[in-house]
Protein backbone atom coordinates (compact mmCIF):
# COMPACT_ATOMS: atom_id res chain seq x y z
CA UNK A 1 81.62 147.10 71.05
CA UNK A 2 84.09 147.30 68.19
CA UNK A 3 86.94 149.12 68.27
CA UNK A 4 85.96 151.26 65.70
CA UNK A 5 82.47 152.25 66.75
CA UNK A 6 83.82 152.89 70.16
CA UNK A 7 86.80 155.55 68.64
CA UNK A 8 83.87 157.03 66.44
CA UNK A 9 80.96 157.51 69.42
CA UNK A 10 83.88 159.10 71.64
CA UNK A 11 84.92 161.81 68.71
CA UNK A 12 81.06 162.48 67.91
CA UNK A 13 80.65 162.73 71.85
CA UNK A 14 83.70 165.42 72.00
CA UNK A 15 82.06 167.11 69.12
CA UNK A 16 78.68 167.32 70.83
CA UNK A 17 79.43 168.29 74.30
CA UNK A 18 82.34 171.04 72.94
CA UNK A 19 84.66 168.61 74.20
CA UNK A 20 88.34 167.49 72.87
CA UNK A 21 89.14 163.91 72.82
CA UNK A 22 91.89 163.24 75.21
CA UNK A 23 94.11 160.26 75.81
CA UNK A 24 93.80 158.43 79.40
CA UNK A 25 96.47 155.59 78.79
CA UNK A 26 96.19 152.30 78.07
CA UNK A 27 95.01 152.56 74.21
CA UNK A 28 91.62 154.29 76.44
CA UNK A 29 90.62 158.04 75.42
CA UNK A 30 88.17 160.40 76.82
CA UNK A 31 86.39 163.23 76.41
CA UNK A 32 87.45 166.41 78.24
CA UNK A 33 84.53 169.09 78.86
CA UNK A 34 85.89 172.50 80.00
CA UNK A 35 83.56 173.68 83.53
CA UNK A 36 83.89 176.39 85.81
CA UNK A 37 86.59 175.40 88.57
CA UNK A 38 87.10 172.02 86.98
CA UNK A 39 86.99 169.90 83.88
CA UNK A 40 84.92 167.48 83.32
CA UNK A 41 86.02 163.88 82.21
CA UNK A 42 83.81 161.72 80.18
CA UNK A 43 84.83 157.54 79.10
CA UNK A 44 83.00 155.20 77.58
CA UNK A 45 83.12 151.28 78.47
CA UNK A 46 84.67 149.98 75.70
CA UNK A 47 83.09 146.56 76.65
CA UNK A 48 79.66 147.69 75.91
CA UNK A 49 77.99 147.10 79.39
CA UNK A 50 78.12 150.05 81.57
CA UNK A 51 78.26 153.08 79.23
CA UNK A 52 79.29 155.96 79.95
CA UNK A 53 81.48 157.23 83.04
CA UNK A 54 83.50 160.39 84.38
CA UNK A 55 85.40 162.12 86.54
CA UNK A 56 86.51 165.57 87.65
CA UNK A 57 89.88 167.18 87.25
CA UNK A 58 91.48 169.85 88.65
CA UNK A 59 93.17 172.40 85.72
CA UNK A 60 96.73 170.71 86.43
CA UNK A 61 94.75 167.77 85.77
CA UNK A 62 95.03 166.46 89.31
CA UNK A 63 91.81 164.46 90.18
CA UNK A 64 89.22 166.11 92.30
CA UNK A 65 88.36 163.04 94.16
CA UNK A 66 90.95 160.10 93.90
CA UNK A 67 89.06 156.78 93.55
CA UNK A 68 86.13 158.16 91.97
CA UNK A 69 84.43 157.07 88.61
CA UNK A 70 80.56 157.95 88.64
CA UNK A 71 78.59 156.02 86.36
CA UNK A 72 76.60 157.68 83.81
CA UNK A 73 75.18 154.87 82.03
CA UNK A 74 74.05 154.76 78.47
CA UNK A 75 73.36 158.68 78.22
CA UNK A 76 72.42 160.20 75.23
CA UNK A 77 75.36 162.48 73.63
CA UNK A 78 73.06 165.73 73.53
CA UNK A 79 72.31 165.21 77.32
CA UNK A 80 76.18 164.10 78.34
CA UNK A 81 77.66 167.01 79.17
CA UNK A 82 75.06 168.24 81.43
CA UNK A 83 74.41 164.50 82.83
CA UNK A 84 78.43 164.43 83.98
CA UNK A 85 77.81 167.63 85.52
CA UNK A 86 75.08 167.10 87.51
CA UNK A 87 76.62 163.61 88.51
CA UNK A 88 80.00 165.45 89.35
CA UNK A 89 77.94 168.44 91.00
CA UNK A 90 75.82 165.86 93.53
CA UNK A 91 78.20 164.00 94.21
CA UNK A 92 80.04 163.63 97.65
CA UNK A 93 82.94 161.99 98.84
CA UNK A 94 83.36 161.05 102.91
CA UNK A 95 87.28 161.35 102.47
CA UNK A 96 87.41 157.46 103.68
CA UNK A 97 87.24 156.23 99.76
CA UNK A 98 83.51 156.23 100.74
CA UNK A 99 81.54 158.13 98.02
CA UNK A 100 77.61 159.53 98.96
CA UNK A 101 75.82 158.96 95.64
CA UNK A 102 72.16 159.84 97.70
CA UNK A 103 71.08 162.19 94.83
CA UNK A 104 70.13 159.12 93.65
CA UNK A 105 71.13 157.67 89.47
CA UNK A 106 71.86 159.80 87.47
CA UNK A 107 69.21 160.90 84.82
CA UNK A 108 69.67 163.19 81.68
């Protein structure tokens, strides 16, 4: 994915989910989605294969779950928000770095 295209589908994704776009390091940004208890973080792959992925953060941003990136896959923007939710809302994590993904994939 160029460069571009990638910086322009993350600001239109910030823009549709009510989102800010938020710098993770590296030259990478994100999308940051307010929730209740947590915030929801959103990245795109900027190598075009696995789409999109995310996270959840405490309000310090501290990370819920340490070694945890749930893959979203090529979502549509109007049904990310609610996708990254439900992914962040099913899943589980064992506490051994193990994560329980048995809702299944995650569909929008």
């Amino acid at each position: 994915m160029r460069h571009e295209l990638w910086e322009l589908t993350v600001e239109e994704a910030a823009a549709v989910t009510g989102g800010t776009v938020e710098e993770l390091g590296g030259g990478y940004k994100g999308v940051k989605v307010p929730g209740e208890g947590f915030t929801l973080m959103l990245a795109l792959d900027m190598d075009d294969e696995d789409g999109w992925y995310c996270w959840n953060e405490t309000v310090d941003g501290s990370r819920c779950c340490d070694d945890c990136y749930l893959k979203l896959g090529w979502v549509p923007l109007t049904h990310l928000a609610v996708a990254g939710f439900n992914a962040i809302i099913q899943h589980r994590c064992t506490g051994d770095g193990d994560h329980d993904e048995a809702a299944g994939p995650v569909t929008a």
